[in-house]
N, C-alpha and C. Protein backbone atom coordinates (compact mmCIF):
# COMPACT_ATOMS: atom_id res chain seq x y z
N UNK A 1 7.02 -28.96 -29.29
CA UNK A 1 6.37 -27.77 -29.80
C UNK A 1 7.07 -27.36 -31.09
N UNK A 2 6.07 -27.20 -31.89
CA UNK A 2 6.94 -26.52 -33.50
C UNK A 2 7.70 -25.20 -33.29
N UNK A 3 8.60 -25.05 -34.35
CA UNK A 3 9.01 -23.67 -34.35
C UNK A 3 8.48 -22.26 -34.23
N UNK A 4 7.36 -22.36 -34.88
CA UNK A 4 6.50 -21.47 -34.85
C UNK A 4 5.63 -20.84 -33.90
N UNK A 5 5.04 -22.31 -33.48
CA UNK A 5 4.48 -21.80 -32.30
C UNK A 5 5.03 -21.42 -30.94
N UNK A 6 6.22 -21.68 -30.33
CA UNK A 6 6.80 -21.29 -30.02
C UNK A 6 7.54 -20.13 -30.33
N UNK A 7 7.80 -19.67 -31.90
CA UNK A 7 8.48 -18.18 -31.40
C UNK A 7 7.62 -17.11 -31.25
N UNK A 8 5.82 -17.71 -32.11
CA UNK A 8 4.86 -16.50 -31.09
C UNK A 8 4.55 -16.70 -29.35
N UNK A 9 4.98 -17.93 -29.09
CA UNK A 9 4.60 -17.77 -27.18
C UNK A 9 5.32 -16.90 -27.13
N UNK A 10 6.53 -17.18 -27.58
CA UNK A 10 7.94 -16.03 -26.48
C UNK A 10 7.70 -15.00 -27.27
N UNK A 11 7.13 -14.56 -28.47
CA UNK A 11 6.93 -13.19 -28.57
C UNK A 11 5.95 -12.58 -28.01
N UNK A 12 4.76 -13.30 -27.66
CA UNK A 12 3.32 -13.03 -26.85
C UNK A 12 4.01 -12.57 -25.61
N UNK A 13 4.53 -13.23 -25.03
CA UNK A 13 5.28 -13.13 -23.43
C UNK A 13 6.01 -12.28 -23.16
N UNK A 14 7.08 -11.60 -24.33
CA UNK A 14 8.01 -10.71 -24.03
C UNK A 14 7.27 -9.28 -24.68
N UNK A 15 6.60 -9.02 -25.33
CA UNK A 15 6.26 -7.79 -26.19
C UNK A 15 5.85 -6.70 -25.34
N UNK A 16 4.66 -7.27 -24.53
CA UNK A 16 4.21 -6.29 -23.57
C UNK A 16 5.05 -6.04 -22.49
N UNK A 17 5.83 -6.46 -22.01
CA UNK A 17 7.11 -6.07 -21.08
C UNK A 17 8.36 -5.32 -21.55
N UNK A 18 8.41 -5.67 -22.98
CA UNK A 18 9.63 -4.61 -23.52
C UNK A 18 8.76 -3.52 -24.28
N UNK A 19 7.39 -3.26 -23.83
CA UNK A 19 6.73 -1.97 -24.39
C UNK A 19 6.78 -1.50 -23.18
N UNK A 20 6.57 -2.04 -22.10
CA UNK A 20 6.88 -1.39 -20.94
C UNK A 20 8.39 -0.69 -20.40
N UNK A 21 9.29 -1.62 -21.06
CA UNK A 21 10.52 -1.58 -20.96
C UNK A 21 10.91 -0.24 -21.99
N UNK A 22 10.71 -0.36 -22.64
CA UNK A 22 10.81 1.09 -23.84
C UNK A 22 10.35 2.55 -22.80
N UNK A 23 9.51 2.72 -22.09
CA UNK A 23 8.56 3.67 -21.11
C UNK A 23 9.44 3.91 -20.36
N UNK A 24 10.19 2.77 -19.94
CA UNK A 24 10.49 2.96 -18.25
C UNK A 24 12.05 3.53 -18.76
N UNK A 25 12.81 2.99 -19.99
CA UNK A 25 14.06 3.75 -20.57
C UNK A 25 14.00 5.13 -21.09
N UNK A 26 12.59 5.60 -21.66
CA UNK A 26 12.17 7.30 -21.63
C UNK A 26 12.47 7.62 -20.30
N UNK A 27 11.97 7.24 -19.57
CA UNK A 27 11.13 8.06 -17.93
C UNK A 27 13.08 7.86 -16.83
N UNK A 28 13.77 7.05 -17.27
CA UNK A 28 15.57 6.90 -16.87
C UNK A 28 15.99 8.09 -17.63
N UNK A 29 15.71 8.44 -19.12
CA UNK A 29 16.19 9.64 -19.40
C UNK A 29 16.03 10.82 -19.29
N UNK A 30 14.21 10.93 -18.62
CA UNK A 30 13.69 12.32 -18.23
C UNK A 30 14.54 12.30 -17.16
N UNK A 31 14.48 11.55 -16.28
CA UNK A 31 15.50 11.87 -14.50
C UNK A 31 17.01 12.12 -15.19
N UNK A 32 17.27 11.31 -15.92
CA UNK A 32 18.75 12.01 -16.04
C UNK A 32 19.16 13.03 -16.48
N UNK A 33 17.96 13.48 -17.37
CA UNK A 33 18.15 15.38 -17.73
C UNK A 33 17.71 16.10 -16.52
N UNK A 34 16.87 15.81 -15.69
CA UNK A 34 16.63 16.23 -14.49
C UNK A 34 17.83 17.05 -13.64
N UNK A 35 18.91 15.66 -14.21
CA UNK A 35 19.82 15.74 -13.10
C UNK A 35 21.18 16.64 -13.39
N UNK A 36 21.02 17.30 -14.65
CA UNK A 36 21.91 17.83 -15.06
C UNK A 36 22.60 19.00 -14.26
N UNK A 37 21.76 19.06 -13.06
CA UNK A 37 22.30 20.91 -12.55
C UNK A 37 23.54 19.94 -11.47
N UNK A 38 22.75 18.89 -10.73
CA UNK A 38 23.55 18.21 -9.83
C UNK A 38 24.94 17.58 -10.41
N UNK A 39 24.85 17.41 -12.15
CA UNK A 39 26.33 17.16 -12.32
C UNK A 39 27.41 18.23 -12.15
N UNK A 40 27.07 19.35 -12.43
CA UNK A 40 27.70 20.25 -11.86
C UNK A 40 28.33 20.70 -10.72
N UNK A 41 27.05 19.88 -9.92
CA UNK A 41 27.60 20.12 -8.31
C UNK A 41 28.53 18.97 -7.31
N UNK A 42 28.07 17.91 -8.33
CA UNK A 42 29.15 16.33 -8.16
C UNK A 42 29.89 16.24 -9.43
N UNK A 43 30.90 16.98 -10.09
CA UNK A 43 31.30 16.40 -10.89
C UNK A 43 31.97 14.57 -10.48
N UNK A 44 31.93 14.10 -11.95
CA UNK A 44 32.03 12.34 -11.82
C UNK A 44 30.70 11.88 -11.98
N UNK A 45 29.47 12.38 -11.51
CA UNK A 45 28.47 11.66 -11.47
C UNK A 45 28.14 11.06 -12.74
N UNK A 46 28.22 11.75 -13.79
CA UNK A 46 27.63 11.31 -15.10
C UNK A 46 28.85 9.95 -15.54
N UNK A 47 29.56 9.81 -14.80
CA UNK A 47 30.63 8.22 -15.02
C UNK A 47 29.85 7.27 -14.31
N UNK A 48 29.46 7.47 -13.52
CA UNK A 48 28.98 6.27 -12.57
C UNK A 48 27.40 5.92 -12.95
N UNK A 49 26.98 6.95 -13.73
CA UNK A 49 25.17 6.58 -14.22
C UNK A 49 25.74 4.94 -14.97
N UNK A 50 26.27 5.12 -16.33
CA UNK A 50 26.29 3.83 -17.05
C UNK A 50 26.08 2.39 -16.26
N UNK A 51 27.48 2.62 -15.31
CA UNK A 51 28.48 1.34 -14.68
C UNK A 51 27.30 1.25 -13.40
N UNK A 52 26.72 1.99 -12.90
CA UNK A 52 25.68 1.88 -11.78
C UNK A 52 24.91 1.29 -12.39
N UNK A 53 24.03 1.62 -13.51
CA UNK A 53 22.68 0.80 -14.06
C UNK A 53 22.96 -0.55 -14.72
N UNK A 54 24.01 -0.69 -15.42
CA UNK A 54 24.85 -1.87 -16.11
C UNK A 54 24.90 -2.95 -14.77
N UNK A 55 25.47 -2.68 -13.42
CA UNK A 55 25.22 -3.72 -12.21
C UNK A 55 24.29 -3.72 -12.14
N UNK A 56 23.14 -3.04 -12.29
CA UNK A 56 21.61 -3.48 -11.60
C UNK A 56 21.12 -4.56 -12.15
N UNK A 57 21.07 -4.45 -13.78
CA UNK A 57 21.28 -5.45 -14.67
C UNK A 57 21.82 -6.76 -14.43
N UNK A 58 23.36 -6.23 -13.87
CA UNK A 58 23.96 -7.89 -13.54
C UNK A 58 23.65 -8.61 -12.25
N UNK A 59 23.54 -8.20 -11.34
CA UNK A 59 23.60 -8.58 -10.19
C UNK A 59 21.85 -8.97 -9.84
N UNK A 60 21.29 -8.41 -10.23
CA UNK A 60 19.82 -8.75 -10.03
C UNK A 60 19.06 -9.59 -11.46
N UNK A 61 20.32 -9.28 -12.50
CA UNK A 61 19.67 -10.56 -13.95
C UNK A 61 19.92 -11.95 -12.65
N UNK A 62 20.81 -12.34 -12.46
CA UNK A 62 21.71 -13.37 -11.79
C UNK A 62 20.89 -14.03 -10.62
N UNK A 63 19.86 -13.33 -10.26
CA UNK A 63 18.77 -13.38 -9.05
C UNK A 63 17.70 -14.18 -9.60
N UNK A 64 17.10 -12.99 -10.95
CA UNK A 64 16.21 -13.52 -11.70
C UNK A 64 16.34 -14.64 -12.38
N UNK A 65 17.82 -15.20 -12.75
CA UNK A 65 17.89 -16.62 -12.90
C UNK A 65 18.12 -17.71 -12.13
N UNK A 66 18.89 -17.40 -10.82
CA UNK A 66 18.33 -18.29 -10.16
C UNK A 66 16.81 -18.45 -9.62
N UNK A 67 16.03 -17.15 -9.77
CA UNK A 67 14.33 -17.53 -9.44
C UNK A 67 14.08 -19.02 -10.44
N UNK A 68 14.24 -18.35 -11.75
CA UNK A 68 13.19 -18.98 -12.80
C UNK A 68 13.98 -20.64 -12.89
N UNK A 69 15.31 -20.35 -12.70
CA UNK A 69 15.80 -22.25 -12.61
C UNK A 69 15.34 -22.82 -11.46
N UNK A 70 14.82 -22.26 -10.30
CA UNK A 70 14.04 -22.72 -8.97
C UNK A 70 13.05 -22.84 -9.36
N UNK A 71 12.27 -22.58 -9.99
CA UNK A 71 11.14 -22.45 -10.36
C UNK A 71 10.62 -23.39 -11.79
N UNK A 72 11.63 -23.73 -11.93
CA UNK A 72 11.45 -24.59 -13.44
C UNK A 72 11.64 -25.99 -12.76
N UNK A 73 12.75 -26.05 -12.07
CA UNK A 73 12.94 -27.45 -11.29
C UNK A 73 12.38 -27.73 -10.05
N UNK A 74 11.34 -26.96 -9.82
CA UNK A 74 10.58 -27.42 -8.75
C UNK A 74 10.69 -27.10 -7.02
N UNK A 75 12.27 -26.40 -7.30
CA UNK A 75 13.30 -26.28 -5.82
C UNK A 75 11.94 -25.14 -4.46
N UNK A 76 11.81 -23.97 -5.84
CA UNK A 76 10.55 -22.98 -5.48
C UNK A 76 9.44 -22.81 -5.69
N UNK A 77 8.42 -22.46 -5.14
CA UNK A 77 7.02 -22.51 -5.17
C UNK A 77 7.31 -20.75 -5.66
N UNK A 78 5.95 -20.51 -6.69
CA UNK A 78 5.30 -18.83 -6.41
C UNK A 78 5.35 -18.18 -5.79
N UNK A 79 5.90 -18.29 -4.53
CA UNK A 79 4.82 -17.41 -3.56
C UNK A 79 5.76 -16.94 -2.31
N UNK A 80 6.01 -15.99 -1.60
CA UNK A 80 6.65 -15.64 -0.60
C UNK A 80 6.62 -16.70 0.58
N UNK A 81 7.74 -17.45 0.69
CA UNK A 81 7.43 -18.70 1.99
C UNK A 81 9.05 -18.89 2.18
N UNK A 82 9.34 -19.58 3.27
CA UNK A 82 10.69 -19.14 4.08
C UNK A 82 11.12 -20.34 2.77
N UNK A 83 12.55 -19.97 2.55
CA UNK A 83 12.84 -20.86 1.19
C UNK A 83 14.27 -21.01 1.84
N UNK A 84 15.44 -22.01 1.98
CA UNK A 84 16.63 -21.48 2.13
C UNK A 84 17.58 -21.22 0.78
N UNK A 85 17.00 -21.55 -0.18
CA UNK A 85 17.67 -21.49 -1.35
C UNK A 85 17.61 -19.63 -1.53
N UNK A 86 16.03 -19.91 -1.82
CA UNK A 86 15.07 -17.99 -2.01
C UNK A 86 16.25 -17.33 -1.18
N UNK A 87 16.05 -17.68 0.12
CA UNK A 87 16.87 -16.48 1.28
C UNK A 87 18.25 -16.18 1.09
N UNK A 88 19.02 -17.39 0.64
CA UNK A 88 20.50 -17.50 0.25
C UNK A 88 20.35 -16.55 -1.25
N UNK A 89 20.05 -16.55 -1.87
CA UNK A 89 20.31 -15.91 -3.36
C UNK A 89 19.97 -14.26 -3.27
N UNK A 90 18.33 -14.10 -2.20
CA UNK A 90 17.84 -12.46 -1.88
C UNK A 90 19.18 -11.78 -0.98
N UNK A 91 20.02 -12.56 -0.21
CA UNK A 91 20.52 -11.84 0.35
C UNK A 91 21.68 -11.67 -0.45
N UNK A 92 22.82 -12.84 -0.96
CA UNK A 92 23.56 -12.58 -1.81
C UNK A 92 23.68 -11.62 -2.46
N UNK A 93 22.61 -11.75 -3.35
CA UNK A 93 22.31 -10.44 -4.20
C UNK A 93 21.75 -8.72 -3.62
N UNK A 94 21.53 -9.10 -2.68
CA UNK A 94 21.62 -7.37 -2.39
C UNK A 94 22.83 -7.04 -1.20
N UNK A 95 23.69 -8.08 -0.56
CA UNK A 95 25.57 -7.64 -0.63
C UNK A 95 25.43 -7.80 -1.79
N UNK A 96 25.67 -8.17 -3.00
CA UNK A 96 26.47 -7.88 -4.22
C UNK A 96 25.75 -6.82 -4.59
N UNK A 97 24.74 -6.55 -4.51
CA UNK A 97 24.02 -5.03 -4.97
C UNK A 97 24.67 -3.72 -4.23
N UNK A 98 24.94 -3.79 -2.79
CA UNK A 98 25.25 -2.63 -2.42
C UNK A 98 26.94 -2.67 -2.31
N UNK A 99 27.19 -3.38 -2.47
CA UNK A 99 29.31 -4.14 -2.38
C UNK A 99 29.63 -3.12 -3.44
N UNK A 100 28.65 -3.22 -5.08
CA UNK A 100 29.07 -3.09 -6.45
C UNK A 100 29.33 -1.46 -6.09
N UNK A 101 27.77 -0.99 -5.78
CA UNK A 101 27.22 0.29 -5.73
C UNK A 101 28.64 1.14 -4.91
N UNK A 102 29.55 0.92 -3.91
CA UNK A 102 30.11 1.45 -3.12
C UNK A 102 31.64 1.23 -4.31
N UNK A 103 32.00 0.12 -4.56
CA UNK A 103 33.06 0.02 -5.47
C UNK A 103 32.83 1.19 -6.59
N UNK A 104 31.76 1.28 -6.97
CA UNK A 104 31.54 2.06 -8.74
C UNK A 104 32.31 3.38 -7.74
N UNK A 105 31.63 4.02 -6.56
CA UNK A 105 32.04 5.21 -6.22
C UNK A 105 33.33 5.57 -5.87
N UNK A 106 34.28 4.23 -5.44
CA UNK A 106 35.79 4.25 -5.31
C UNK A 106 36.13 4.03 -6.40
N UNK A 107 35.83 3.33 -6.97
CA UNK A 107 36.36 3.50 -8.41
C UNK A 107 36.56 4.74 -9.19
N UNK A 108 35.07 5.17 -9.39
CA UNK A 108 35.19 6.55 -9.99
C UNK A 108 35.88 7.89 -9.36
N UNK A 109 35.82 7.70 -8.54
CA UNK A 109 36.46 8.70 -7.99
C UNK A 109 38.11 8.75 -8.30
N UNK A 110 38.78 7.26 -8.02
CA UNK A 110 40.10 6.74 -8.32
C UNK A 110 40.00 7.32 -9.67
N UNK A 111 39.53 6.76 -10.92
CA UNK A 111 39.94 6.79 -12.08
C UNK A 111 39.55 8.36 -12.21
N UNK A 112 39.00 9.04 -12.15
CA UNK A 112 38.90 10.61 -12.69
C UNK A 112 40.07 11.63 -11.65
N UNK A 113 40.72 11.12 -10.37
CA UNK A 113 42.00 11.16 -9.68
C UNK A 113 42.76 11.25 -10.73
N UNK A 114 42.73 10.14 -11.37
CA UNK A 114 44.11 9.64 -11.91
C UNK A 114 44.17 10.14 -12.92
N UNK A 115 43.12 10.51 -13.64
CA UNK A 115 42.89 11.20 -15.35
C UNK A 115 43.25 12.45 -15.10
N UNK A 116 43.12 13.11 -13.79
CA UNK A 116 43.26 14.45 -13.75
C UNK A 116 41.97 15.53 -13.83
N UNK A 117 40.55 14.54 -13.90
CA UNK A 117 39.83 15.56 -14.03
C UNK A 117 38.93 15.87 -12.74
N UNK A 118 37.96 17.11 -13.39
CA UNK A 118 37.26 17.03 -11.61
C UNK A 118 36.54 16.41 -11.31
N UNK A 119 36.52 16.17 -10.05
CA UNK A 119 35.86 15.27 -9.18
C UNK A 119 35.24 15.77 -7.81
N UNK A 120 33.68 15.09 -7.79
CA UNK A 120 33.39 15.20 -6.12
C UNK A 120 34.23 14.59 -5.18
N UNK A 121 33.90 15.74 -4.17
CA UNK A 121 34.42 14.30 -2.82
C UNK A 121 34.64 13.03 -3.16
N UNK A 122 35.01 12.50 -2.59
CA UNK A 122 35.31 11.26 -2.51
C UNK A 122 34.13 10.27 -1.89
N UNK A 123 33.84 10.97 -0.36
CA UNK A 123 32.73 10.28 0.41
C UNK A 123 31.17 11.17 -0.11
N UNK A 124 31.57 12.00 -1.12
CA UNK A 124 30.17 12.42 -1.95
C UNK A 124 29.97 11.48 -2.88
N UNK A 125 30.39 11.15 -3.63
CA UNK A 125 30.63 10.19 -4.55
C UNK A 125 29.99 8.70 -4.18
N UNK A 126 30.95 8.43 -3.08
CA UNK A 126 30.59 6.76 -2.18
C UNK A 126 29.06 7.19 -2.01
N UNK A 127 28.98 8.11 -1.13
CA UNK A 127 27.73 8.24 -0.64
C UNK A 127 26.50 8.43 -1.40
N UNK A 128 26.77 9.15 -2.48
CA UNK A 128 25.39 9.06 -3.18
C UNK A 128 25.23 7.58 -3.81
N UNK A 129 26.59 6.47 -4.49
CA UNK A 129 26.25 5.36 -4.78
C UNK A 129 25.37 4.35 -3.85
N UNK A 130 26.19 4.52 -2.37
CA UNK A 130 25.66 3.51 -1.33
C UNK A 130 24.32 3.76 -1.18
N UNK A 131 23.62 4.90 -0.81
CA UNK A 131 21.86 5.15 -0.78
C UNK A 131 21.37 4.64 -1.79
N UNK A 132 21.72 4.78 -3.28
CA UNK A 132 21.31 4.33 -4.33
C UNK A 132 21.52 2.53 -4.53
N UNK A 133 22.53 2.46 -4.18
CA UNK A 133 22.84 0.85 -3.88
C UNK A 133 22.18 0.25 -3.07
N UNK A 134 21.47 1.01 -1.86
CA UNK A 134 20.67 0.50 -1.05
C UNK A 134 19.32 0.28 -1.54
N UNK A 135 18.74 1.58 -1.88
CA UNK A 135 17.42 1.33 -2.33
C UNK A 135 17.28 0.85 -3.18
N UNK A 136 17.99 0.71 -4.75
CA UNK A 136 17.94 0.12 -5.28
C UNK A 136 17.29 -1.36 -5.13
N UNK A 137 18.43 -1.85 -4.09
CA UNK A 137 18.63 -3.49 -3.96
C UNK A 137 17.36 -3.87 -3.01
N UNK A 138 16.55 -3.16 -2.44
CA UNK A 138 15.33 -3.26 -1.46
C UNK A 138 14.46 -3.29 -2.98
N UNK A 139 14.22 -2.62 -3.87
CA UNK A 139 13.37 -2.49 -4.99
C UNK A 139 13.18 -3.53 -5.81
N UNK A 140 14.77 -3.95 -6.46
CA UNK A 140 14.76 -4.47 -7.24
C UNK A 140 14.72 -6.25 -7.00
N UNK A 141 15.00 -6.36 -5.59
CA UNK A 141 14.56 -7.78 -5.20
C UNK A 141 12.91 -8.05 -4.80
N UNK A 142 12.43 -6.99 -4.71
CA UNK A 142 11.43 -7.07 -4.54
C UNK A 142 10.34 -7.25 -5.67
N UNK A 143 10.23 -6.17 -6.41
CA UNK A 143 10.06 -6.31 -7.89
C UNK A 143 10.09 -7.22 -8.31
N UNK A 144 11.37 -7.96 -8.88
CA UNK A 144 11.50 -9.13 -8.97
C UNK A 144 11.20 -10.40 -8.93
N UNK A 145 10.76 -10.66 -7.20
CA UNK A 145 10.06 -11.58 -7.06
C UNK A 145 8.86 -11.66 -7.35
N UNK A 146 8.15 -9.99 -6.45
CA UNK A 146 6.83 -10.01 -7.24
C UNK A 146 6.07 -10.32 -8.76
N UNK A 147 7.02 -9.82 -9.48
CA UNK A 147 6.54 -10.04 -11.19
C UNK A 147 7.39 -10.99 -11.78
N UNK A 148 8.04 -12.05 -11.19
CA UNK A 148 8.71 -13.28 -11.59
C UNK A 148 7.11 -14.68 -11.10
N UNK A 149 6.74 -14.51 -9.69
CA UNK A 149 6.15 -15.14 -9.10
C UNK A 149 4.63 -15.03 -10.02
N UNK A 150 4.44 -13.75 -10.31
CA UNK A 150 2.81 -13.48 -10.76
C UNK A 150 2.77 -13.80 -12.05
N UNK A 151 4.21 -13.76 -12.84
CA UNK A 151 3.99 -13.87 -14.38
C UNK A 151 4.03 -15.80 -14.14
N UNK A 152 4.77 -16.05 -13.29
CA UNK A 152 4.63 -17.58 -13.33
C UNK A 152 3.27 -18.09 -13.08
N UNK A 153 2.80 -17.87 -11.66
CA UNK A 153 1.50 -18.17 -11.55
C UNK A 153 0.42 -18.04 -12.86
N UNK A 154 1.06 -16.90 -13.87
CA UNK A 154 -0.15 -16.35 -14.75
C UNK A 154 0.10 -17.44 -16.16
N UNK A 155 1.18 -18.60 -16.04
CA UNK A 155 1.61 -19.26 -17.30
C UNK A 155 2.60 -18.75 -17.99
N UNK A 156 3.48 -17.89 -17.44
CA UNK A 156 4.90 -16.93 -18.39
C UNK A 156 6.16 -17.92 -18.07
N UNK A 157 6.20 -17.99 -18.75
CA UNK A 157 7.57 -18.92 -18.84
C UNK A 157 8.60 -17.80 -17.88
N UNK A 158 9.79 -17.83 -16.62
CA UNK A 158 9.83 -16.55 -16.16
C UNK A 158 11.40 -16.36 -17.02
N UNK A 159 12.02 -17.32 -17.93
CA UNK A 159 13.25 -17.06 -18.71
C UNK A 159 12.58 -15.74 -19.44
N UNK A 160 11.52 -15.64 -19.66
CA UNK A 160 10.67 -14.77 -20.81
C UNK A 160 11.07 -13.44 -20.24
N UNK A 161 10.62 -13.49 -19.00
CA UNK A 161 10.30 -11.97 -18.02
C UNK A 161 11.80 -11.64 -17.42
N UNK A 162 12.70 -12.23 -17.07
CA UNK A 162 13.83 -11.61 -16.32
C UNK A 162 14.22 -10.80 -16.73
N UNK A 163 15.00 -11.08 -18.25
CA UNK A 163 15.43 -9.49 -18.69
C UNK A 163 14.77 -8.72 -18.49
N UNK A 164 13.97 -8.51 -19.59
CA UNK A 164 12.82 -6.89 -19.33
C UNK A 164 12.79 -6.73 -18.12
N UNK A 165 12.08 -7.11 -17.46
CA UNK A 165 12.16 -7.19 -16.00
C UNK A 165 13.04 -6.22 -15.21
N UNK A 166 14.18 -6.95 -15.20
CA UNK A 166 15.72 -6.68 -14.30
C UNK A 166 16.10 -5.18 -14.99
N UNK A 167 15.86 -4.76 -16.35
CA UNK A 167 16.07 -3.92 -17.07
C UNK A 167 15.28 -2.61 -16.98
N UNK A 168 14.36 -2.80 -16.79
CA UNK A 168 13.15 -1.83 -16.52
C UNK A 168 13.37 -1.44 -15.46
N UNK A 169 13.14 -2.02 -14.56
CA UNK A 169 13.11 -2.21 -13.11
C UNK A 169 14.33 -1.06 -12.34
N UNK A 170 15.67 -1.79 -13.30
CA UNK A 170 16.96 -1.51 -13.07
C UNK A 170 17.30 0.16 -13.59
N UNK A 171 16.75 0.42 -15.21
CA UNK A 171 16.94 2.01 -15.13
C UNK A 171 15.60 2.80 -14.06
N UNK A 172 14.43 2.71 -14.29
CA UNK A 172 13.39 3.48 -13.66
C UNK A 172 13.90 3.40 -12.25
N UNK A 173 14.20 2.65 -11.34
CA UNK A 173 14.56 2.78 -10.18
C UNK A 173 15.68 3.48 -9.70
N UNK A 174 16.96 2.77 -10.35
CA UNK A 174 18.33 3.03 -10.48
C UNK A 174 18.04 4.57 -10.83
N UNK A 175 17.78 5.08 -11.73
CA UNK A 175 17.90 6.49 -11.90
C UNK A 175 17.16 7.81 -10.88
N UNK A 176 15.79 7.21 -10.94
CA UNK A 176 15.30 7.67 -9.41
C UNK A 176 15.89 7.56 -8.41
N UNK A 177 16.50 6.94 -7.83
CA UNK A 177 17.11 6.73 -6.57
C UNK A 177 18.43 7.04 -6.73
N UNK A 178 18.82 7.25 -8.04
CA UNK A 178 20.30 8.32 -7.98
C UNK A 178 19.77 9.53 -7.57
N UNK A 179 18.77 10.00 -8.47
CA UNK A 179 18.29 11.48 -8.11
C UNK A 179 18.31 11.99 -6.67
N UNK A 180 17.31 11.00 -6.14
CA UNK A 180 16.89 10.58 -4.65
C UNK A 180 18.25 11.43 -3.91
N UNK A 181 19.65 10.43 -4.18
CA UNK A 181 20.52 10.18 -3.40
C UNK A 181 21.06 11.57 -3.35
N UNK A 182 21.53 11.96 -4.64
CA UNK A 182 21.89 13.26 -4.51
C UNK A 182 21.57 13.92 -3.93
N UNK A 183 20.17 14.46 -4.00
CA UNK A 183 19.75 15.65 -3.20
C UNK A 183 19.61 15.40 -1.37
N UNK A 184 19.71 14.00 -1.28
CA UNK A 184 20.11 13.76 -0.08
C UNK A 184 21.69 13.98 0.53
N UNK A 185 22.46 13.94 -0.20
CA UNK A 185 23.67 14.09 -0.67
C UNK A 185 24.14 15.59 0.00
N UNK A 186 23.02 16.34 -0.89
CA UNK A 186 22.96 18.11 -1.14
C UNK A 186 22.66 18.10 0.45
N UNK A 187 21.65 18.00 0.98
CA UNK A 187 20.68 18.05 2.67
C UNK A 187 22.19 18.40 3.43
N UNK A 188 22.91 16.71 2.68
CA UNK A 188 23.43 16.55 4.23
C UNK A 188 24.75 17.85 4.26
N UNK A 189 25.09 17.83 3.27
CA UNK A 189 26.47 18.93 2.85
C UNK A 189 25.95 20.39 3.62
């Protein structure tokens, strides 16, 4: 394939997903102004937004590439069917999805300890990550497969779709389901 024509496929393929992707990074920043009264009420939270959405990114990019190299070499079919490769990587990745989510909250909590500044609870902190780590990782594997599998079936190369994808996916959810967590957070207090 020439140069050319090739850098309009992959621009055909990626444009409308990072216009989507542009939407879904507005609609991460409406929830996070949303959430401004609850930083108040968890101080730390606004540390753990970055390093929380930054894993969603990693841990579920890492998914989306093992889909699309299964999928390029033949290992996976399209389509939801018992896979042991599929099953080994979905589960991997959501322990490493909710493992990360629970670390960011010991972490943060540790490092704003140690800085001296204020901080929620400790198990406020864990706890709003782990719900968020949870749902998250139910979403974003899901997602995932769904619009990895359909853009393939549809002729998308799926190297094209993971980022945007994992990215979109990763703030619009990730930030909702922080929100989510908190005020579940709030219930239980």
């Amino acid at each position: 394939m020439e140069f050319r024509s090739e850098f309009w496929s992959i621009y055909r393929e990626t444009l409308p997903i990072l216009v989507v992707a542009l939407g879904g990074g507005l609609f991460a920043g409406l929830v996070l102004e949303g959430m401004l009264e609850s930083v108040e009420r968890f101080p730390g939270l606004l540390v753990m937004v970055p390093v929380f959405l930054a894993t969603r990114g990693n841990v579920y990019g890492a998914l989306g590439g093992r889909i699309s190299s299964g999928l390029h070499q033949g290992l996976l079919a399209p389509r939801f069917e018992w896979n042991d490769r599929l099953v080994n990587a979905v589960v991997a990745s959501f322990i490493n999805g909710i493992g990360i989510s629970i670390v960011i909250g010991v972490i943060s909590w540790g490092a704003l300890a140690i800085l001296g500044r204020p901080s929620a609870a400790f198990a406020e902190l864990v706890g709003i990550m782990l719900i968020a780590g949870v749902l998250t990782s139910f979403v974003m594997i899901g997602g995932l497969l769904v619009l990895i599998f359909t853009g393939y079936k549809l002729g998308y190369d799926p190297d094209n779709l993971v980022g945007p994808i994992v990215t979109t996916l990763g703030d619009i959810f990730g930030m909702a389901f922080l929100f989510l967590s908190v005020a579940i957070i709030e219930v239980m207090l």
